[in-house]
C-alpha atoms as a PDB file:
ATOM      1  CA  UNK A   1       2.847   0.175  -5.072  1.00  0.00           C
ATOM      2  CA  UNK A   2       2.702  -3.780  -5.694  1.00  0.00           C
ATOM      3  CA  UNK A   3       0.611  -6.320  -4.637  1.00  0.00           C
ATOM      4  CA  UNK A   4       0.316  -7.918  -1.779  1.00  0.00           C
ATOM      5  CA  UNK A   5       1.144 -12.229  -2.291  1.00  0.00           C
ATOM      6  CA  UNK A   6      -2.551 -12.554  -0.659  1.00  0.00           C
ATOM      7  CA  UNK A   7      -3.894 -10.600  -3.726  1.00  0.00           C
ATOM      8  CA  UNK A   8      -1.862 -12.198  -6.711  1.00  0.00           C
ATOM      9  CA  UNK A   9      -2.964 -15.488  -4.776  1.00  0.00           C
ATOM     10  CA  UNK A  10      -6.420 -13.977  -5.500  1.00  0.00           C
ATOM     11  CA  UNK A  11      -5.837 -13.564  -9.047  1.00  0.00           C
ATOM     12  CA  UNK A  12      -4.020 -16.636  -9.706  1.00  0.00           C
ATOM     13  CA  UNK A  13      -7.557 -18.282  -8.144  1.00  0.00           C
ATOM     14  CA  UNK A  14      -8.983 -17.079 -11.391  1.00  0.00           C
ATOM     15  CA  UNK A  15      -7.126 -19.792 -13.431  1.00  0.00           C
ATOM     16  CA  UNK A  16      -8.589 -22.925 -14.615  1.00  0.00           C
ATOM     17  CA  UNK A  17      -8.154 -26.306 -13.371  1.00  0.00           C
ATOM     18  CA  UNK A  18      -9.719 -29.734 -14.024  1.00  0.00           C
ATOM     19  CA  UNK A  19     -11.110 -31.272 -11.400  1.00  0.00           C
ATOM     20  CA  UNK A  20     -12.857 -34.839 -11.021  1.00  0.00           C
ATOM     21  CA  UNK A  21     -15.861 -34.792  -9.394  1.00  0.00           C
ATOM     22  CA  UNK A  22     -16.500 -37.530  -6.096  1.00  0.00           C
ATOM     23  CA  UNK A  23     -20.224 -36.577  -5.559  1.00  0.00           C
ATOM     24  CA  UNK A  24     -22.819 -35.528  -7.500  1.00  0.00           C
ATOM     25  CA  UNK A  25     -23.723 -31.531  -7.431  1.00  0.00           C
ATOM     26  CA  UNK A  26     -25.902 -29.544  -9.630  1.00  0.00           C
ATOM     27  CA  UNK A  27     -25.231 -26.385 -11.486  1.00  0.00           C
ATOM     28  CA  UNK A  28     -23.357 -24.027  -8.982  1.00  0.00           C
ATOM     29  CA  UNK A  29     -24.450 -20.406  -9.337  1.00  0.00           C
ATOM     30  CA  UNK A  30     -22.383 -17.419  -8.032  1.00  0.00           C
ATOM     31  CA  UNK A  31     -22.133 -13.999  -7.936  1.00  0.00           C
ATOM     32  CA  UNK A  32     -18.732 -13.237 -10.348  1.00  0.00           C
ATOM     33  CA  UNK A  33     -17.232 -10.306 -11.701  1.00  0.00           C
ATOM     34  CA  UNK A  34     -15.638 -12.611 -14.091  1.00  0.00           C
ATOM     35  CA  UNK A  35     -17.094 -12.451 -17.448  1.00  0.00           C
ATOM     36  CA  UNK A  36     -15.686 -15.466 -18.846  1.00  0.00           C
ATOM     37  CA  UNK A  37     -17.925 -17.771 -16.601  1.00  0.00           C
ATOM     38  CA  UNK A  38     -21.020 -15.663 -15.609  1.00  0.00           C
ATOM     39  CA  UNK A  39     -20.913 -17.660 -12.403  1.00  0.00           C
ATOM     40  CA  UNK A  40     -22.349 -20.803 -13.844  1.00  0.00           C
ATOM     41  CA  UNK A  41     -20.274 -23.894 -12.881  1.00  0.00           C
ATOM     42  CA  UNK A  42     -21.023 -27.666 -13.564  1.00  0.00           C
ATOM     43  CA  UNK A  43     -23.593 -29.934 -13.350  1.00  0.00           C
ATOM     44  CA  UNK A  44     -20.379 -32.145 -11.466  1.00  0.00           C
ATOM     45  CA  UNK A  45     -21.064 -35.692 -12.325  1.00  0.00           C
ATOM     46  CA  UNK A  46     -18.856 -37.945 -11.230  1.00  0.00           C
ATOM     47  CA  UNK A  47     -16.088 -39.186 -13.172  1.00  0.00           C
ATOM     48  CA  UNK A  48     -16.984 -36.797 -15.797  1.00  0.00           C
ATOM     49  CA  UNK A  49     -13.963 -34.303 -15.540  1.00  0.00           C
ATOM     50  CA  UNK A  50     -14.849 -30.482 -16.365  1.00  0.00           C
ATOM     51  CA  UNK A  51     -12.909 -27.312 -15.654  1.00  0.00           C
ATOM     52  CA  UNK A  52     -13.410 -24.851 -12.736  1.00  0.00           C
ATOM     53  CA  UNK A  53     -11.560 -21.873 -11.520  1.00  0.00           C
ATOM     54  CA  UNK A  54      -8.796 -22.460  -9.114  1.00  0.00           C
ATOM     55  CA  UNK A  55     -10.740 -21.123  -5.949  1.00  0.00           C
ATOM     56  CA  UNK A  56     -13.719 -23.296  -6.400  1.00  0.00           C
ATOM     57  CA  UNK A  57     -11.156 -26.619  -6.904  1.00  0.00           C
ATOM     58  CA  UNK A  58      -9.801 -26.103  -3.767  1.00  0.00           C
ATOM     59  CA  UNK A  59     -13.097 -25.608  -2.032  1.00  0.00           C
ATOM     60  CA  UNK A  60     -14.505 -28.459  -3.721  1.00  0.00           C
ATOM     61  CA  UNK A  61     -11.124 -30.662  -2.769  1.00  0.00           C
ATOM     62  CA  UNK A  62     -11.440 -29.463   1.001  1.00  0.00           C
ATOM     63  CA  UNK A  63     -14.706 -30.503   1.149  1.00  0.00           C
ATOM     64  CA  UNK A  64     -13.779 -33.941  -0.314  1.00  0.00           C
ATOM     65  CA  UNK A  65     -16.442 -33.630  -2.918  1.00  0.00           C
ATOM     66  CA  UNK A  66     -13.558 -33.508  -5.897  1.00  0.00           C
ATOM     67  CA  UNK A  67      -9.917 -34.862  -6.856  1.00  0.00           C
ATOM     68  CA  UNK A  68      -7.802 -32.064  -8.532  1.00  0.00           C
ATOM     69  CA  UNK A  69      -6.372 -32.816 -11.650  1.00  0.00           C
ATOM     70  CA  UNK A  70      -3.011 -31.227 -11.675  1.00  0.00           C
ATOM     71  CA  UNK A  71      -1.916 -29.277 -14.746  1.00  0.00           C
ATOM     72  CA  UNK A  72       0.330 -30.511 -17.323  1.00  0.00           C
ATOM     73  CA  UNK A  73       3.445 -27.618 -15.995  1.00  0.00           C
ATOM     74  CA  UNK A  74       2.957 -29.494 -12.315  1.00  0.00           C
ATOM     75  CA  UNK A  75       4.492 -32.501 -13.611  1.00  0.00           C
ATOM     76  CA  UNK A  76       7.982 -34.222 -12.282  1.00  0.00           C
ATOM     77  CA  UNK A  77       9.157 -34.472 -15.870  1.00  0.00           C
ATOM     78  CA  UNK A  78       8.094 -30.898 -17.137  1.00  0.00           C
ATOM     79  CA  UNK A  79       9.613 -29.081 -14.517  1.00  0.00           C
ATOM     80  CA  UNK A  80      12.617 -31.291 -14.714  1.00  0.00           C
ATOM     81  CA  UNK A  81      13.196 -29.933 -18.181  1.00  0.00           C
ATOM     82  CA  UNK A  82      12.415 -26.302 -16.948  1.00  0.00           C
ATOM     83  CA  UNK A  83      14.507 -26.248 -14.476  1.00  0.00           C
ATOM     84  CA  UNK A  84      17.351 -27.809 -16.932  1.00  0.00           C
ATOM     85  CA  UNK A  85      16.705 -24.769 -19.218  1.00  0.00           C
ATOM     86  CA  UNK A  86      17.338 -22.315 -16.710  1.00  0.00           C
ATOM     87  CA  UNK A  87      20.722 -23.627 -15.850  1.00  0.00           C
ATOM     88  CA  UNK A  88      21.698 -23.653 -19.466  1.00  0.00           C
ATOM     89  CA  UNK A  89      20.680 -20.640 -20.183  1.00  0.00           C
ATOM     90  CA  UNK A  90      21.631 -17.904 -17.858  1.00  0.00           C
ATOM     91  CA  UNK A  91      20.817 -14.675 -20.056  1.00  0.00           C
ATOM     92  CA  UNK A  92      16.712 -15.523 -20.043  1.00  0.00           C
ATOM     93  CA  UNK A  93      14.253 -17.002 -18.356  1.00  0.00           C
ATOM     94  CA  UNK A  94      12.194 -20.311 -19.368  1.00  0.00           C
ATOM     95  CA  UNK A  95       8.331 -19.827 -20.282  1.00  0.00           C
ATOM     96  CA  UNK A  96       6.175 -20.565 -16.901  1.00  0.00           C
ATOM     97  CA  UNK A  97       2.615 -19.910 -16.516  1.00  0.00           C
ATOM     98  CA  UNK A  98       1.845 -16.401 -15.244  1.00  0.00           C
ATOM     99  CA  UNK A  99       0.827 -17.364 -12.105  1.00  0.00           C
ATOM    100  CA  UNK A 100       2.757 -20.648 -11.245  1.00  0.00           C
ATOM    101  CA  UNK A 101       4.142 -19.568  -8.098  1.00  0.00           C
ATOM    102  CA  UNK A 102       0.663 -19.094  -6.295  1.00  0.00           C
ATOM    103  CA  UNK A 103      -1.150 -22.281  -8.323  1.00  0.00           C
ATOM    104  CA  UNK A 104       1.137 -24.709  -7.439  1.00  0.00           C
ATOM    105  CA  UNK A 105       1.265 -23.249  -3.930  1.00  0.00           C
ATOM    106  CA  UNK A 106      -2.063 -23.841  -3.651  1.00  0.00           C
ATOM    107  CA  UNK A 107      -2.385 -27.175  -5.607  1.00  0.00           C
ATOM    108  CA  UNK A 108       0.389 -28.663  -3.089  1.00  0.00           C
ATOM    109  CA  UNK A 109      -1.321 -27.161  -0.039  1.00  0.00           C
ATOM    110  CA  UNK A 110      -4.442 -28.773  -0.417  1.00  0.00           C
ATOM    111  CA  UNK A 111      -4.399 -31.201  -2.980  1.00  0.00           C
ATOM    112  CA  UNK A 112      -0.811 -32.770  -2.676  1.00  0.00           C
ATOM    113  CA  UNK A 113      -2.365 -36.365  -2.803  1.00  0.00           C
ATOM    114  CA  UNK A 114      -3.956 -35.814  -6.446  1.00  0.00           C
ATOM    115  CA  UNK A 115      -0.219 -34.713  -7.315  1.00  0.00           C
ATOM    116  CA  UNK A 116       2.033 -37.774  -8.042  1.00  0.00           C
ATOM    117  CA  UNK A 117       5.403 -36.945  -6.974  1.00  0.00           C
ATOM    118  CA  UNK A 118       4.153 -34.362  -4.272  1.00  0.00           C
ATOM    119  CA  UNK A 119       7.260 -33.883  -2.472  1.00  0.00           C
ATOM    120  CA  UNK A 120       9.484 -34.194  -5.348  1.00  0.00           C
ATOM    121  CA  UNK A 121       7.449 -31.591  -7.338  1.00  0.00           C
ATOM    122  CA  UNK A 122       7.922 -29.156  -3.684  1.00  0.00           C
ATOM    123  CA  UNK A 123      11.654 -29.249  -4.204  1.00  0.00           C
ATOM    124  CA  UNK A 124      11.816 -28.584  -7.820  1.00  0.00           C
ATOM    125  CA  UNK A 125       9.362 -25.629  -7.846  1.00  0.00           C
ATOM    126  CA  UNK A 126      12.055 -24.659  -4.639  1.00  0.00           C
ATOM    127  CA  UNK A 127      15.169 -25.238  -6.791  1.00  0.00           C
ATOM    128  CA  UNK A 128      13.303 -22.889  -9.906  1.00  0.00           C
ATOM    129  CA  UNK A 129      12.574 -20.254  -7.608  1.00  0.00           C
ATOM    130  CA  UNK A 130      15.584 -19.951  -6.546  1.00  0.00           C
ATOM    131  CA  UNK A 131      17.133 -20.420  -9.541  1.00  0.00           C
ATOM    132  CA  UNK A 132      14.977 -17.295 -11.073  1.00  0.00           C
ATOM    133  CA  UNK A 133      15.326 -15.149  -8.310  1.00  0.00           C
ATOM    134  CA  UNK A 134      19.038 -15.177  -8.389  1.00  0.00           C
ATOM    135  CA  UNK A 135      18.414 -14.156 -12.421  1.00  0.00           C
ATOM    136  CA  UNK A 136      16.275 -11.589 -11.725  1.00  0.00           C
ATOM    137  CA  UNK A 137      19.036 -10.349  -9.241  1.00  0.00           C
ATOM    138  CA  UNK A 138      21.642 -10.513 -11.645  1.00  0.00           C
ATOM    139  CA  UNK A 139      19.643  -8.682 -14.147  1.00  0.00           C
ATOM    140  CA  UNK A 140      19.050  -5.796 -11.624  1.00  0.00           C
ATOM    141  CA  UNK A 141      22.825  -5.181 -11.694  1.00  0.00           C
ATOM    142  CA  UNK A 142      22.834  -4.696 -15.366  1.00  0.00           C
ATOM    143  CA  UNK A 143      20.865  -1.763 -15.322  1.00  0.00           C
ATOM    144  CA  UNK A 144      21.410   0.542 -17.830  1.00  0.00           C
ATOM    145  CA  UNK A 145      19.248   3.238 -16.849  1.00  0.00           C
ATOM    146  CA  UNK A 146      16.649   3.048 -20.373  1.00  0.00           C
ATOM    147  CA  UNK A 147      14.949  -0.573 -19.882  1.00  0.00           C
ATOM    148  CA  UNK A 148      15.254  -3.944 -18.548  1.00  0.00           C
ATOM    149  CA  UNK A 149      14.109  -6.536 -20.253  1.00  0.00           C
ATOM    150  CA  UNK A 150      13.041  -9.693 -18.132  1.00  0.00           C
ATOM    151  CA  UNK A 151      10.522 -11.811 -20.109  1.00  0.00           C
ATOM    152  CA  UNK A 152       8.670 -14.752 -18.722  1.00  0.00           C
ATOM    153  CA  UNK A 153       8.657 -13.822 -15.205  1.00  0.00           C
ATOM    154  CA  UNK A 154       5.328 -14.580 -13.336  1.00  0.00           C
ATOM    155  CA  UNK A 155       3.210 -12.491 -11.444  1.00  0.00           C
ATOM    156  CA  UNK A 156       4.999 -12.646  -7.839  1.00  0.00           C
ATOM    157  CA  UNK A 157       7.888 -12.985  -8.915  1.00  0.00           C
ATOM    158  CA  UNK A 158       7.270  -9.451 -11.076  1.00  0.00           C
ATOM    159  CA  UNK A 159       6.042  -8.190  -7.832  1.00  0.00           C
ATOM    160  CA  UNK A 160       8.954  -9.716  -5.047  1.00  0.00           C
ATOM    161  CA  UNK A 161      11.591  -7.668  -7.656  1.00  0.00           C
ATOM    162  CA  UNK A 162       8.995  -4.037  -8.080  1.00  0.00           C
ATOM    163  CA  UNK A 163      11.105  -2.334  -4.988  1.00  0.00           C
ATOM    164  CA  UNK A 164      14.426  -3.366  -6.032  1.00  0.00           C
ATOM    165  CA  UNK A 165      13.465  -2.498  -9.979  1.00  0.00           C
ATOM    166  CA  UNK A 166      12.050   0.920  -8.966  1.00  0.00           C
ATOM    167  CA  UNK A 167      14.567   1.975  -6.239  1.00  0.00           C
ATOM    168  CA  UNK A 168      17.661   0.883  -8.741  1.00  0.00           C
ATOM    169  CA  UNK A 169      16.075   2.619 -11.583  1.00  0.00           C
ATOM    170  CA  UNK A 170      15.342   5.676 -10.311  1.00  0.00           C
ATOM    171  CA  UNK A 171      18.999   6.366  -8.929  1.00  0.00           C
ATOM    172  CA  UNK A 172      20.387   5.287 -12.354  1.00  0.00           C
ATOM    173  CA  UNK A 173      17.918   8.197 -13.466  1.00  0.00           C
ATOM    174  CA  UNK A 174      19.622  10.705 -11.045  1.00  0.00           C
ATOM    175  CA  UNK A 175      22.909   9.809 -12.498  1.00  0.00           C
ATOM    176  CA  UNK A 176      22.521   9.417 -15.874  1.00  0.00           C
ATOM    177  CA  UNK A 177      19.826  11.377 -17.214  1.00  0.00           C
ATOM    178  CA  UNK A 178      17.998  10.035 -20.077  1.00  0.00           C
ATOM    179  CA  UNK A 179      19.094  10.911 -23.973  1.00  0.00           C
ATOM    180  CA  UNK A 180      16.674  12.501 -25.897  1.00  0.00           C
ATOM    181  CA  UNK A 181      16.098  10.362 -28.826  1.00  0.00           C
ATOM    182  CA  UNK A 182      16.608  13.039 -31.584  1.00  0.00           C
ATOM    183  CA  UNK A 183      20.155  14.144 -29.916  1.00  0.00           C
ATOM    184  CA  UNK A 184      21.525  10.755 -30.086  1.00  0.00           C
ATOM    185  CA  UNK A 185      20.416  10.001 -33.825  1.00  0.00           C
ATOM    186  CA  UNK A 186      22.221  13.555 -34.775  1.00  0.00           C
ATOM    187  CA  UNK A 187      25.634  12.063 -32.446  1.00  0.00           C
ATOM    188  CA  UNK A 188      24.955   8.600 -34.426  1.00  0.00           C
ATOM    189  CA  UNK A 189      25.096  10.039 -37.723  1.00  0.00           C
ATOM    190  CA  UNK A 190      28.056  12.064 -37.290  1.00  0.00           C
ATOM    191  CA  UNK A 191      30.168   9.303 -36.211  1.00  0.00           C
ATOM    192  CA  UNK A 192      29.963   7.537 -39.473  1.00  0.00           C
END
């Protein structure tokens, strides 16, 4: 069973952003299960930028106490490029941060003015998408009933394709059933 998008939102909230302080705030303390901050966040001290997970930028920018810095991969140009690759190259798909889909869902939601190129940056995330999904498709006709191999895919996009993967894979399974390993290096041998 996969995720729901709600949960891989909730992990992508996880990630680190840079934010901008607007007000001053002392040292934020929370209750995490994350070990890599122990719950500790600032002092914020405006314009001193510092990094905070995504779900406390997003608090902070609703609250207007912060401007969201967006990451280098939300950029005009970068995705530009990105989305360039994956037209010219339709056997693989480009490196995107695990959890691009839901961050820059998120960043656009609430922070769109601290995003130059807002609208702009909504159609080429669209255009990727839809760009990778139809790969991902593709590649879930070329099953071959041992593996498919589909690197750089983020985490909801891993998770749209699960019921497709696993209801295309296990019907290959029924049809062709798997070689044992030590059978087929015997057959390999004796054909040369």
């Amino acid at each position: 069973m996969g995720f729901t998008p709600e949960e891989i939102e909730f992990l992508g909230e996880e990630e680190l952003l840079t934010i901008v302080p607007e007000h001053r705030i002392d040292k934020l303390e929370f209750i995490s299960v994350s070990n890599l901050h122990f719950g500790f966040y600032g002092p914020f001290r405006p314009p001193l930028p510092l990094q905070v997970p995504a779900w406390l930028a997003v608090t902070l920018k609703k609250k207007h106490k912060c401007k969201i810095r967006p990451p280098p991969w939300l950029e005009k140009e970068w995705l530009q490029e990105r989305l360039r690759e994956e037209v010219n190259n339709k056997d693989r798909f480009c490196a995107l941060p695990f959890h691009f889909t839901e961050l820059a869902e998120m960043l656009l939601d609430c922070g769109a003015d601290d995003i130059p190129n807002a609208e702009e940056i909504r159609r080429l995330m669209k255009d990727l998408r839809e760009i990778r999904s139809e790969k991902a498709s593709q590649g879930l006709t070329e099953l071959d009933g041992d593996y498919l191999r589909m690197d750089n895919l983020g985490l909801m996009e891993i998770n749209e394709i699960r019921p497709f993967f696993r209801t295309a894979f296990n019907k290959i399974r029924k049809i062709v059933p798997p070689v044992d390993v030590q059978e087929q290096d015997i057959r390999d041998q004796m054909e040369y």
